[in-house]
N, C-alpha and C. Protein backbone atom coordinates (compact mmCIF):
# COMPACT_ATOMS: atom_id res chain seq x y z
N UNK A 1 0.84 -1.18 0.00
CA UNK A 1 0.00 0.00 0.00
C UNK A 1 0.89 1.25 0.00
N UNK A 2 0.58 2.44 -1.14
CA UNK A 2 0.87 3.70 -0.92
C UNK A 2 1.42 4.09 0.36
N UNK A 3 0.33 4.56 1.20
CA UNK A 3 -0.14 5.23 1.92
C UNK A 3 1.15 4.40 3.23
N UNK A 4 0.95 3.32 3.29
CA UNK A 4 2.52 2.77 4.48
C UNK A 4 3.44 3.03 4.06
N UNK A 5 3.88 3.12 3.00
CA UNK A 5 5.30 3.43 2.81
C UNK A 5 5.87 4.89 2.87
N UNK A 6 7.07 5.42 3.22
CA UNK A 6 7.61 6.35 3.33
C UNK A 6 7.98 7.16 1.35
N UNK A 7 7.96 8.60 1.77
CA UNK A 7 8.37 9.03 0.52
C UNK A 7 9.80 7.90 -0.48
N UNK A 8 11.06 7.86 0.39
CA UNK A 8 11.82 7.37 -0.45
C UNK A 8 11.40 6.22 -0.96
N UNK A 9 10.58 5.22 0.07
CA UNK A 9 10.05 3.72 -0.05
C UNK A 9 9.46 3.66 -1.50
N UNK A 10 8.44 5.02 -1.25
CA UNK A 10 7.86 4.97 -2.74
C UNK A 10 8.53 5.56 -3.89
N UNK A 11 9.45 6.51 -3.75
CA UNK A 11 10.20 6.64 -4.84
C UNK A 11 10.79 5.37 -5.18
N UNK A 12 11.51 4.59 -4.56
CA UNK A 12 12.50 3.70 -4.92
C UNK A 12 11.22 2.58 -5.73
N UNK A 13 10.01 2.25 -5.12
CA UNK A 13 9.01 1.50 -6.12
C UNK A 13 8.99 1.62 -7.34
N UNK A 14 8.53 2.90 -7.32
CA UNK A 14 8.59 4.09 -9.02
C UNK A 14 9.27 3.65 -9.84
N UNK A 15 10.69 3.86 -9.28
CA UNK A 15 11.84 3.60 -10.23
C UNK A 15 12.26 2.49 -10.49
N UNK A 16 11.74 1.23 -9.97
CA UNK A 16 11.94 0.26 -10.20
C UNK A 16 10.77 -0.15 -11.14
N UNK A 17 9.75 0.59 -11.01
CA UNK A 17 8.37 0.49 -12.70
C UNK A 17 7.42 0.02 -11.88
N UNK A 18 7.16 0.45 -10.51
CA UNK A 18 5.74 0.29 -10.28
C UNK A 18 4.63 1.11 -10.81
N UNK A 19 3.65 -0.17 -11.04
CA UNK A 19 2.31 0.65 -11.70
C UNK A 19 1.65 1.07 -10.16
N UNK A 20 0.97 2.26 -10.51
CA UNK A 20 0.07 3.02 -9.01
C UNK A 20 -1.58 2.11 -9.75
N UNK A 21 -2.36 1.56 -8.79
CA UNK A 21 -3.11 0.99 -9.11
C UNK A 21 -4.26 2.07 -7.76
N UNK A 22 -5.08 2.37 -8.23
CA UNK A 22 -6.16 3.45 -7.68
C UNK A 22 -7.47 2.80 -7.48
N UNK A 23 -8.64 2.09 -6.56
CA UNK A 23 -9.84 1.68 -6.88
C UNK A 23 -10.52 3.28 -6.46
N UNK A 24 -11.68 3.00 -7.56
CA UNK A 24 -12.44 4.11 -7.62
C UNK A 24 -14.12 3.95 -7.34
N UNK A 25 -14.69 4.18 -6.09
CA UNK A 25 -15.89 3.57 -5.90
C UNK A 25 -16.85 4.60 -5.54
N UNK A 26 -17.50 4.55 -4.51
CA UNK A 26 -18.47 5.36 -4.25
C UNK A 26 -19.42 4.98 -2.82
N UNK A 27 -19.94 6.42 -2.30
CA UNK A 27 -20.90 5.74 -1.03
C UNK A 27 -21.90 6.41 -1.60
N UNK A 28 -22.81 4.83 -1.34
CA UNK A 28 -24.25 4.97 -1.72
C UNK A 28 -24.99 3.90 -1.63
N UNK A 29 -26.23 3.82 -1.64
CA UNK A 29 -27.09 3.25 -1.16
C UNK A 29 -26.89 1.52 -1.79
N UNK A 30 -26.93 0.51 -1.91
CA UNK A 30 -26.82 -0.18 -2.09
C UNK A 30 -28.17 -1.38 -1.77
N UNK A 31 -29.32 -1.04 -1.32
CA UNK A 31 -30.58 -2.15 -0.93
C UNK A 31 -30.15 -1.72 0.81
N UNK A 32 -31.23 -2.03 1.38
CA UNK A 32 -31.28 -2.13 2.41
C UNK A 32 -30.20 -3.34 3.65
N UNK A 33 -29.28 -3.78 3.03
CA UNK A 33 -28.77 -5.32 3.25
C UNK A 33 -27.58 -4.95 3.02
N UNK A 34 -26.58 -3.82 2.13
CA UNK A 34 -25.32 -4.13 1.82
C UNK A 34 -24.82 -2.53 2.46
N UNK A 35 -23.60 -2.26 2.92
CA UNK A 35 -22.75 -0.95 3.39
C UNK A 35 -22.90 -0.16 2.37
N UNK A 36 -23.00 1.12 2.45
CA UNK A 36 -22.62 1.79 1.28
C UNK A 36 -21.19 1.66 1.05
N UNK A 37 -20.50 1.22 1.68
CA UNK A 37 -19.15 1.38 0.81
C UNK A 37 -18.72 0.52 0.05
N UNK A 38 -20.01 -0.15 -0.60
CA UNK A 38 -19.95 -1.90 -1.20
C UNK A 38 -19.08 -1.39 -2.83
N UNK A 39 -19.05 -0.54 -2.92
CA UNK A 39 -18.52 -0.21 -4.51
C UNK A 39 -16.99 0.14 -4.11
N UNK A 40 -16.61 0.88 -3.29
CA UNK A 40 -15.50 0.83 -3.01
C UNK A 40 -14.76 -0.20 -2.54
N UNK A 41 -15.41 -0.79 -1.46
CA UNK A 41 -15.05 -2.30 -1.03
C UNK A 41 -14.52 -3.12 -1.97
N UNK A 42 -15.28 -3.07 -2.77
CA UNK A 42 -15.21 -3.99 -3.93
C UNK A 42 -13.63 -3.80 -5.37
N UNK A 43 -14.16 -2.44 -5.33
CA UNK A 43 -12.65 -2.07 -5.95
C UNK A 43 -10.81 -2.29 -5.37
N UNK A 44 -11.37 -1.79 -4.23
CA UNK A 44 -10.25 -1.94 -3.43
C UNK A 44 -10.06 -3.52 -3.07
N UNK A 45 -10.43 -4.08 -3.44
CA UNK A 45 -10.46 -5.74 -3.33
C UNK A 45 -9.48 -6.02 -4.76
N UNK A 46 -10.02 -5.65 -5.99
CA UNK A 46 -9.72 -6.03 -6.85
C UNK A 46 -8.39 -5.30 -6.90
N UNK A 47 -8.15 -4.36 -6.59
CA UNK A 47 -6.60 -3.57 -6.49
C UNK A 47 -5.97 -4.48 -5.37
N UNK A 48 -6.21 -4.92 -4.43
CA UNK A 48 -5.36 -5.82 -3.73
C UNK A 48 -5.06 -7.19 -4.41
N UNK A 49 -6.15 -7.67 -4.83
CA UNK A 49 -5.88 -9.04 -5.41
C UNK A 49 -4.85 -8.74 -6.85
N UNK A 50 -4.66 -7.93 -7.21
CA UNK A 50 -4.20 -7.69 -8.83
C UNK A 50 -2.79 -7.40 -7.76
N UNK A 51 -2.32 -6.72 -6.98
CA UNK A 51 -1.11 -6.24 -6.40
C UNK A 51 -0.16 -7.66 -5.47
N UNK A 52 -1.29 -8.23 -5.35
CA UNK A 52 -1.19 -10.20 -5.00
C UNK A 52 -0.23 -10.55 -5.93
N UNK A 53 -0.98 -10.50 -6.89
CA UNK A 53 -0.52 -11.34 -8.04
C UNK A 53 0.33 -10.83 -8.97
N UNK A 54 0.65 -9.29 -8.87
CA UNK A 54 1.49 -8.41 -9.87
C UNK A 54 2.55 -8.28 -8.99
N UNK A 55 3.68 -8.10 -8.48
CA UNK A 55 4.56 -7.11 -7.38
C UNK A 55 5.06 -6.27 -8.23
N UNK A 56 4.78 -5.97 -9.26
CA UNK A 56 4.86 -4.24 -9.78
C UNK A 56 3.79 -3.21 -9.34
N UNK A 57 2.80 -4.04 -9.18
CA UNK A 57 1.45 -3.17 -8.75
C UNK A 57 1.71 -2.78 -7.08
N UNK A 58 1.34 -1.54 -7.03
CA UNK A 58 1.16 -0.60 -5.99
C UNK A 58 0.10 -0.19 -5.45
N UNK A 59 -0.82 -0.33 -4.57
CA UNK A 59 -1.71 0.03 -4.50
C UNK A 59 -2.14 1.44 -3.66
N UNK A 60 -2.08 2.40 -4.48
CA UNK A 60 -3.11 3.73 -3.76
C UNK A 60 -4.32 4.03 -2.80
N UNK A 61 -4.61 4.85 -1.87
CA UNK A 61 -5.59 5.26 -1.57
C UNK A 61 -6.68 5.39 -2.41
N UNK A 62 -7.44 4.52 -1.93
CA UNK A 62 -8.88 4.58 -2.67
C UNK A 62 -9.73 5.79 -2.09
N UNK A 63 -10.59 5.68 -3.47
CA UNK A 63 -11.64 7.45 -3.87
C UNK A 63 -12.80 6.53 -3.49
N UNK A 64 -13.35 7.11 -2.17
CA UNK A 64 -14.14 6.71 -1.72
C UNK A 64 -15.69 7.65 -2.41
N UNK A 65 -16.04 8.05 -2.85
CA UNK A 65 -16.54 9.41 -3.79
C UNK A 65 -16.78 8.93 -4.95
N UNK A 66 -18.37 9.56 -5.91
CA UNK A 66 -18.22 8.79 -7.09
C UNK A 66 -19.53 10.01 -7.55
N UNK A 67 -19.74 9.80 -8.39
CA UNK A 67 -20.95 10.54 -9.14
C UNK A 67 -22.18 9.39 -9.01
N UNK A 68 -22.78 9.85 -8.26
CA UNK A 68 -24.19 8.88 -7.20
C UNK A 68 -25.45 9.53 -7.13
N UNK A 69 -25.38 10.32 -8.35
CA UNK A 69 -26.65 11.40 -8.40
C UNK A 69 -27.66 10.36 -8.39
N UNK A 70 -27.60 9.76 -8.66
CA UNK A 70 -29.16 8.11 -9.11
C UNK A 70 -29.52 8.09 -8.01
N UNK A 71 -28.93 8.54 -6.85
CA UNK A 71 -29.14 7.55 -5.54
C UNK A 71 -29.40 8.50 -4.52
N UNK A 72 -29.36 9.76 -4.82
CA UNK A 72 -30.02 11.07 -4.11
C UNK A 72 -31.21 10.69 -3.29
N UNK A 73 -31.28 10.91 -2.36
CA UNK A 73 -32.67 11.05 -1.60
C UNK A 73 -32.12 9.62 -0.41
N UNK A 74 -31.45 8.84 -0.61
CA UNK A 74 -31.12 7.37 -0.09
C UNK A 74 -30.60 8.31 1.30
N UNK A 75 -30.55 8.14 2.27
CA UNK A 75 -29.50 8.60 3.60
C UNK A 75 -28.38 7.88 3.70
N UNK A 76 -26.83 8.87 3.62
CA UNK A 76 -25.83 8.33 3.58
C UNK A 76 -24.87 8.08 2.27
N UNK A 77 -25.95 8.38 1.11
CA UNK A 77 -25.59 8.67 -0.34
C UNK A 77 -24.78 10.02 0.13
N UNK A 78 -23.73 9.98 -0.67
CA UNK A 78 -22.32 11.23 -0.89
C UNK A 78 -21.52 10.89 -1.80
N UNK A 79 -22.65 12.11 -2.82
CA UNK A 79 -22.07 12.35 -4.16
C UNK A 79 -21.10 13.37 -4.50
N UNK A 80 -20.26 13.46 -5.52
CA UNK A 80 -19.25 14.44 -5.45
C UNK A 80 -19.83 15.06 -7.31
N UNK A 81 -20.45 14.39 -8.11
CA UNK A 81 -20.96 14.67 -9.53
C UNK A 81 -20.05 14.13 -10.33
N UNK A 82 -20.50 14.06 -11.13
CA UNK A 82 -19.46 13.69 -12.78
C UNK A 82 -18.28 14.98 -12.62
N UNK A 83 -18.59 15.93 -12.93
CA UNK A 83 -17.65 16.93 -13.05
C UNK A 83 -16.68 16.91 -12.18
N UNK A 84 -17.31 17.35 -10.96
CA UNK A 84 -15.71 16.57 -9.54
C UNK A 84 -15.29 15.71 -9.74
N UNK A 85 -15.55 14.72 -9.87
CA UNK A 85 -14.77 13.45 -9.97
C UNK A 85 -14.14 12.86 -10.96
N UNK A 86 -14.34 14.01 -12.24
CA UNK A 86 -13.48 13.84 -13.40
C UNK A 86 -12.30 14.86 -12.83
N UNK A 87 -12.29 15.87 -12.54
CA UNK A 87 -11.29 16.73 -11.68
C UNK A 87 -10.41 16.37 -10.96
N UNK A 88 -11.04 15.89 -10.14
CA UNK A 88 -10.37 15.20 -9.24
C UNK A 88 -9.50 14.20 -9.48
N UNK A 89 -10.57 13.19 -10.42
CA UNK A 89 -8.99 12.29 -11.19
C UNK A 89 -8.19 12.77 -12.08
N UNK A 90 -8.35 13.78 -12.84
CA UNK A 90 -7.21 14.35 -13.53
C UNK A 90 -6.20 14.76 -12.85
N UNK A 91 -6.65 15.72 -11.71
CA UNK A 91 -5.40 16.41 -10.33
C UNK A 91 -4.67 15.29 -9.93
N UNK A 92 -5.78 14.28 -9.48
CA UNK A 92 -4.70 12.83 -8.98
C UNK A 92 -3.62 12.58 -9.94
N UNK A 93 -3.96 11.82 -11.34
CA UNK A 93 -3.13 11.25 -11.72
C UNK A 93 -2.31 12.14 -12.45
N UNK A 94 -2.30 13.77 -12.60
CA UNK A 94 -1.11 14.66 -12.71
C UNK A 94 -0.43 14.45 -11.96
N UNK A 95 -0.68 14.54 -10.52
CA UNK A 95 0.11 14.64 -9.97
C UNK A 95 0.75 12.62 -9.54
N UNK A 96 0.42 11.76 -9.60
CA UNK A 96 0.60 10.56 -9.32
C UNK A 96 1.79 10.62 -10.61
N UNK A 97 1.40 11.14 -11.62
CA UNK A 97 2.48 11.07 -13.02
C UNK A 97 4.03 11.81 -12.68
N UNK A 98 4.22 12.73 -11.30
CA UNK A 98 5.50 13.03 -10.94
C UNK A 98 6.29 11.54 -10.85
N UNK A 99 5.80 10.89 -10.35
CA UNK A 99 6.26 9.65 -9.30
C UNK A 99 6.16 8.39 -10.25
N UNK A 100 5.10 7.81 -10.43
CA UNK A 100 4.87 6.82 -11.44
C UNK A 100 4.31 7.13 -12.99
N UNK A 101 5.37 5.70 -13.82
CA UNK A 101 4.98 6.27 -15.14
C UNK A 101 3.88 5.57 -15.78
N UNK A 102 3.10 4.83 -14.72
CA UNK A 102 2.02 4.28 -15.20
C UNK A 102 0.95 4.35 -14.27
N UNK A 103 -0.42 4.41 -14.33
CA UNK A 103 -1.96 5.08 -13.57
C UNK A 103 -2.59 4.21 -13.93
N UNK A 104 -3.13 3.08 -13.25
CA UNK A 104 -4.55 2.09 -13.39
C UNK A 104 -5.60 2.68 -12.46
N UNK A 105 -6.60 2.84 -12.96
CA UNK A 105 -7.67 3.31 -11.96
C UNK A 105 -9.03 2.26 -12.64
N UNK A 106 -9.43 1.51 -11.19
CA UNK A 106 -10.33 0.47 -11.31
C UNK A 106 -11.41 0.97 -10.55
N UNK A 107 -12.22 0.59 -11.22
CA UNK A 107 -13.66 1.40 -10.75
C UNK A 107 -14.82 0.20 -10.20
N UNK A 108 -15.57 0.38 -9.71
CA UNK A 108 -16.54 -0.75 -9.34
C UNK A 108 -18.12 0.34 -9.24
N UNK A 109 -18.39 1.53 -10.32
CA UNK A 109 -19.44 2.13 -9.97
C UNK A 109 -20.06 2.66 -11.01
N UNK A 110 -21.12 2.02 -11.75
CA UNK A 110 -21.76 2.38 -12.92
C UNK A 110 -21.20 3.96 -13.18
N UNK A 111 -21.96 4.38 -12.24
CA UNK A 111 -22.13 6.30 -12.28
C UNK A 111 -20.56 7.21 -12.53
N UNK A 112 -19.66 6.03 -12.23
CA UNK A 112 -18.21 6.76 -12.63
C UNK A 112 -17.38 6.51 -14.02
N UNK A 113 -18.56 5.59 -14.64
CA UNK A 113 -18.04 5.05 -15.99
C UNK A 113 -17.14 6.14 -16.75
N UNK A 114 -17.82 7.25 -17.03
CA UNK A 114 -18.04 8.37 -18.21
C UNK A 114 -17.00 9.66 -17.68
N UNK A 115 -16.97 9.93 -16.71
CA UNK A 115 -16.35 10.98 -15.98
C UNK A 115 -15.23 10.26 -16.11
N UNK A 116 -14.26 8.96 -15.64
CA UNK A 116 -13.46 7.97 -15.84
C UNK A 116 -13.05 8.12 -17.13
N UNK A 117 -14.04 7.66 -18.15
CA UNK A 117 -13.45 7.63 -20.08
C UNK A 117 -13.02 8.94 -19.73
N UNK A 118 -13.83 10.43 -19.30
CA UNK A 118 -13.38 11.88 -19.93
C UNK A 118 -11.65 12.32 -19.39
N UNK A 119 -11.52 11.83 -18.08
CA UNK A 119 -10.22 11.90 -17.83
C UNK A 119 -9.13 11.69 -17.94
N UNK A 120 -9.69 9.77 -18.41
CA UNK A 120 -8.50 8.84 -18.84
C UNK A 120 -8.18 9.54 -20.56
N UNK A 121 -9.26 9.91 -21.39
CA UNK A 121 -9.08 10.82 -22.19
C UNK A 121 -8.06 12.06 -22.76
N UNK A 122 -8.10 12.42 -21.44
CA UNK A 122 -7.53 14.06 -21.61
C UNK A 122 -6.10 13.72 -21.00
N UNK A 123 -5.88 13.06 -20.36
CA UNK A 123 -4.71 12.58 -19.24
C UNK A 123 -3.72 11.91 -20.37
N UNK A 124 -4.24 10.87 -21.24
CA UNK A 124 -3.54 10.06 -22.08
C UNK A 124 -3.23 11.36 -23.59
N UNK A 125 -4.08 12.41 -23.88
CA UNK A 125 -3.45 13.45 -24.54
C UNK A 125 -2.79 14.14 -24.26
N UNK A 126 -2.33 14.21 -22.79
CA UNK A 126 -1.46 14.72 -22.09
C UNK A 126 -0.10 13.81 -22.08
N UNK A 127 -0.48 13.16 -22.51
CA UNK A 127 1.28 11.63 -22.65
C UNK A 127 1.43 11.60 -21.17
N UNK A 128 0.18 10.88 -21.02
CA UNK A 128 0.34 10.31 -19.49
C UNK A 128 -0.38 8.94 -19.77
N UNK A 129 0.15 7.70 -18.67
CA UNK A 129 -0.37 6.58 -19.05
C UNK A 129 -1.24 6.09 -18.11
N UNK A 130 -2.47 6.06 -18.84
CA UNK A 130 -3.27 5.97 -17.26
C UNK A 130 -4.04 5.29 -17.91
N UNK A 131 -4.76 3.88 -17.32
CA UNK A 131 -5.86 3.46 -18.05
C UNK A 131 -6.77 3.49 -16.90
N UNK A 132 -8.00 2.89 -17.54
CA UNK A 132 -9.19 2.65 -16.34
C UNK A 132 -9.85 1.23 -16.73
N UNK A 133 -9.80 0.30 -16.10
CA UNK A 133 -10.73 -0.89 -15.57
C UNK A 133 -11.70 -0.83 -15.48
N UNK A 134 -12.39 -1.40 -15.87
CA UNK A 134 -14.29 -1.71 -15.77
C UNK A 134 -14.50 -2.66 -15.76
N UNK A 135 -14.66 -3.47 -14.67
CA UNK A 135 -15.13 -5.09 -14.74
C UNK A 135 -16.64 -5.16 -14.98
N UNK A 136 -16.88 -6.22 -16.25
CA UNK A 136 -17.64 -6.81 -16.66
C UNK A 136 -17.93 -7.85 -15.96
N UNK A 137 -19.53 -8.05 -15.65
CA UNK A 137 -19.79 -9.81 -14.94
C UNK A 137 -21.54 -9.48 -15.34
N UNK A 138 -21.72 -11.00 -15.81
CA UNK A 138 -22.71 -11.32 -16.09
C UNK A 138 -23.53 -11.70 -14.88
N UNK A 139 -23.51 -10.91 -13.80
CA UNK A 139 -24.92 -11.02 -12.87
C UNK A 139 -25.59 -9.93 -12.60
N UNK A 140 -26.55 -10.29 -11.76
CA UNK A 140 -27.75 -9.18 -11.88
C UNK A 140 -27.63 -7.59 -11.58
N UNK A 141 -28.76 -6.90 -11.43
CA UNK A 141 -28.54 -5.63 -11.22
C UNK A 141 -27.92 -5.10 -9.79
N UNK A 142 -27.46 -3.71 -9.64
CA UNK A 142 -26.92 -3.22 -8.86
C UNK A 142 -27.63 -3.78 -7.16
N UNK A 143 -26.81 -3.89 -6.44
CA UNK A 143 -26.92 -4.99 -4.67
C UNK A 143 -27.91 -6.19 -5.23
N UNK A 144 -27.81 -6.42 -6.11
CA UNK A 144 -28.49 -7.91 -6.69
C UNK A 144 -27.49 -8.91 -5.30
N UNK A 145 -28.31 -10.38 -6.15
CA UNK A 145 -27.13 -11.31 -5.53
C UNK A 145 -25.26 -11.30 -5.84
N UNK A 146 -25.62 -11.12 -7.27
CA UNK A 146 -24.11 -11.08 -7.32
C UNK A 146 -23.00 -10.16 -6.62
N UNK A 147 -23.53 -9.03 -6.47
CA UNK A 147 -22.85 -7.72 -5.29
C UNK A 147 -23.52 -8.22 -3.88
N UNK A 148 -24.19 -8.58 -3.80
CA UNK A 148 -24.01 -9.21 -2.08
C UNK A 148 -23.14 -10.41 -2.31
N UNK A 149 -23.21 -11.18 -2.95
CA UNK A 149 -22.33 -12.43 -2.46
C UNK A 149 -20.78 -11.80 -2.29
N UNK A 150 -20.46 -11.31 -3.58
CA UNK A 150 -18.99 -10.17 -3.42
C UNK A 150 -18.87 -9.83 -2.14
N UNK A 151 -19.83 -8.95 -1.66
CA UNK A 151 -19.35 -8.07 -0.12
C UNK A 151 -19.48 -8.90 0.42
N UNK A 152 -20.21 -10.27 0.88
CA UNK A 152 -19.86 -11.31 2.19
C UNK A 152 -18.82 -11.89 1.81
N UNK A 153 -18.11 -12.42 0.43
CA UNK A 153 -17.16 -12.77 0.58
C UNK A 153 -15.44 -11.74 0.90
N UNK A 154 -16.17 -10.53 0.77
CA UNK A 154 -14.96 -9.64 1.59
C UNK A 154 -14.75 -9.43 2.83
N UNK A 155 -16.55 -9.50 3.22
CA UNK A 155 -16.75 -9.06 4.78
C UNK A 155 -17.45 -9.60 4.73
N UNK A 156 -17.69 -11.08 5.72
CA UNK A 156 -18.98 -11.58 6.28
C UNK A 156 -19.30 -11.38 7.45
């Protein structure tokens, strides 16, 4: 993780070609049954398991924040909009681009799809290397079974 290691710790990562791996989720309502932080949870899962299995991968502080306008009115929904949170990831991975020459940002939140493409967009015309992740799975809709079984198997 980022965030334990000391400045040089992480310079010396860098330079040895670590990728910064970022999950990008959101708090919001999820059914009456799952945390709101089930989208982040979930990302930050998949950035650990990929950093498992990569030791180039680095894993960042996760963006707990997402564009969750759908979910307005829910208590405990905290949205930041499309526009912030395209901002926001551009500022990040400018500045993440001092340090590392490569930016994965994995998302686990419908609503951050598009704000995600507009950044990874403008960032990569900038000759910066940043991609974004979108996992695909063929189960049901949003806190369906398939996103509860996920969060008990992170947290039961």
């Amino acid at each position: 993780m980022l965030a334990d290691l000391t400045w040089p710790e992480a310079g010396a990562r860098a330079t040895a070609g670590a990728i910064l791996a970022v999950a990008v989720g959101a708090t919001e309502q999820h059914g009456p049954h799952l945390p709101l932080s089930t989208d982040t949870d979930v990302a930050a899962a998949l950035c650990a398991r990929l950093a498992a299995a990569r030791p180039e991968v680095l894993v960042g502080p996760a963006i707990p924040y997402g564009a969750s306008g759908e979910h307005a009115g829910f208590p405990g929904t905290l949205s930041i909009g499309q526009a912030a949170l395209e901002l926001l990831v551009i500022e990040l991975c400018r500045s993440a681009a001092d340090t590392f020459d490569r930016v994965l940002l994995v998302n686990w939140h419908g609503g951050n799809i598009e704000p995600l493409r507009r950044a990874r967009d403008l960032l990569r015309s900038e000759s910066r290397d940043v991609r974004v992740y979108l996992p695909r799975f063929d189960g049901d809709p949003h806190a369906g079974r398939s996103e509860t079984a996920l969060q008990l198997a992170l947290a039961p």
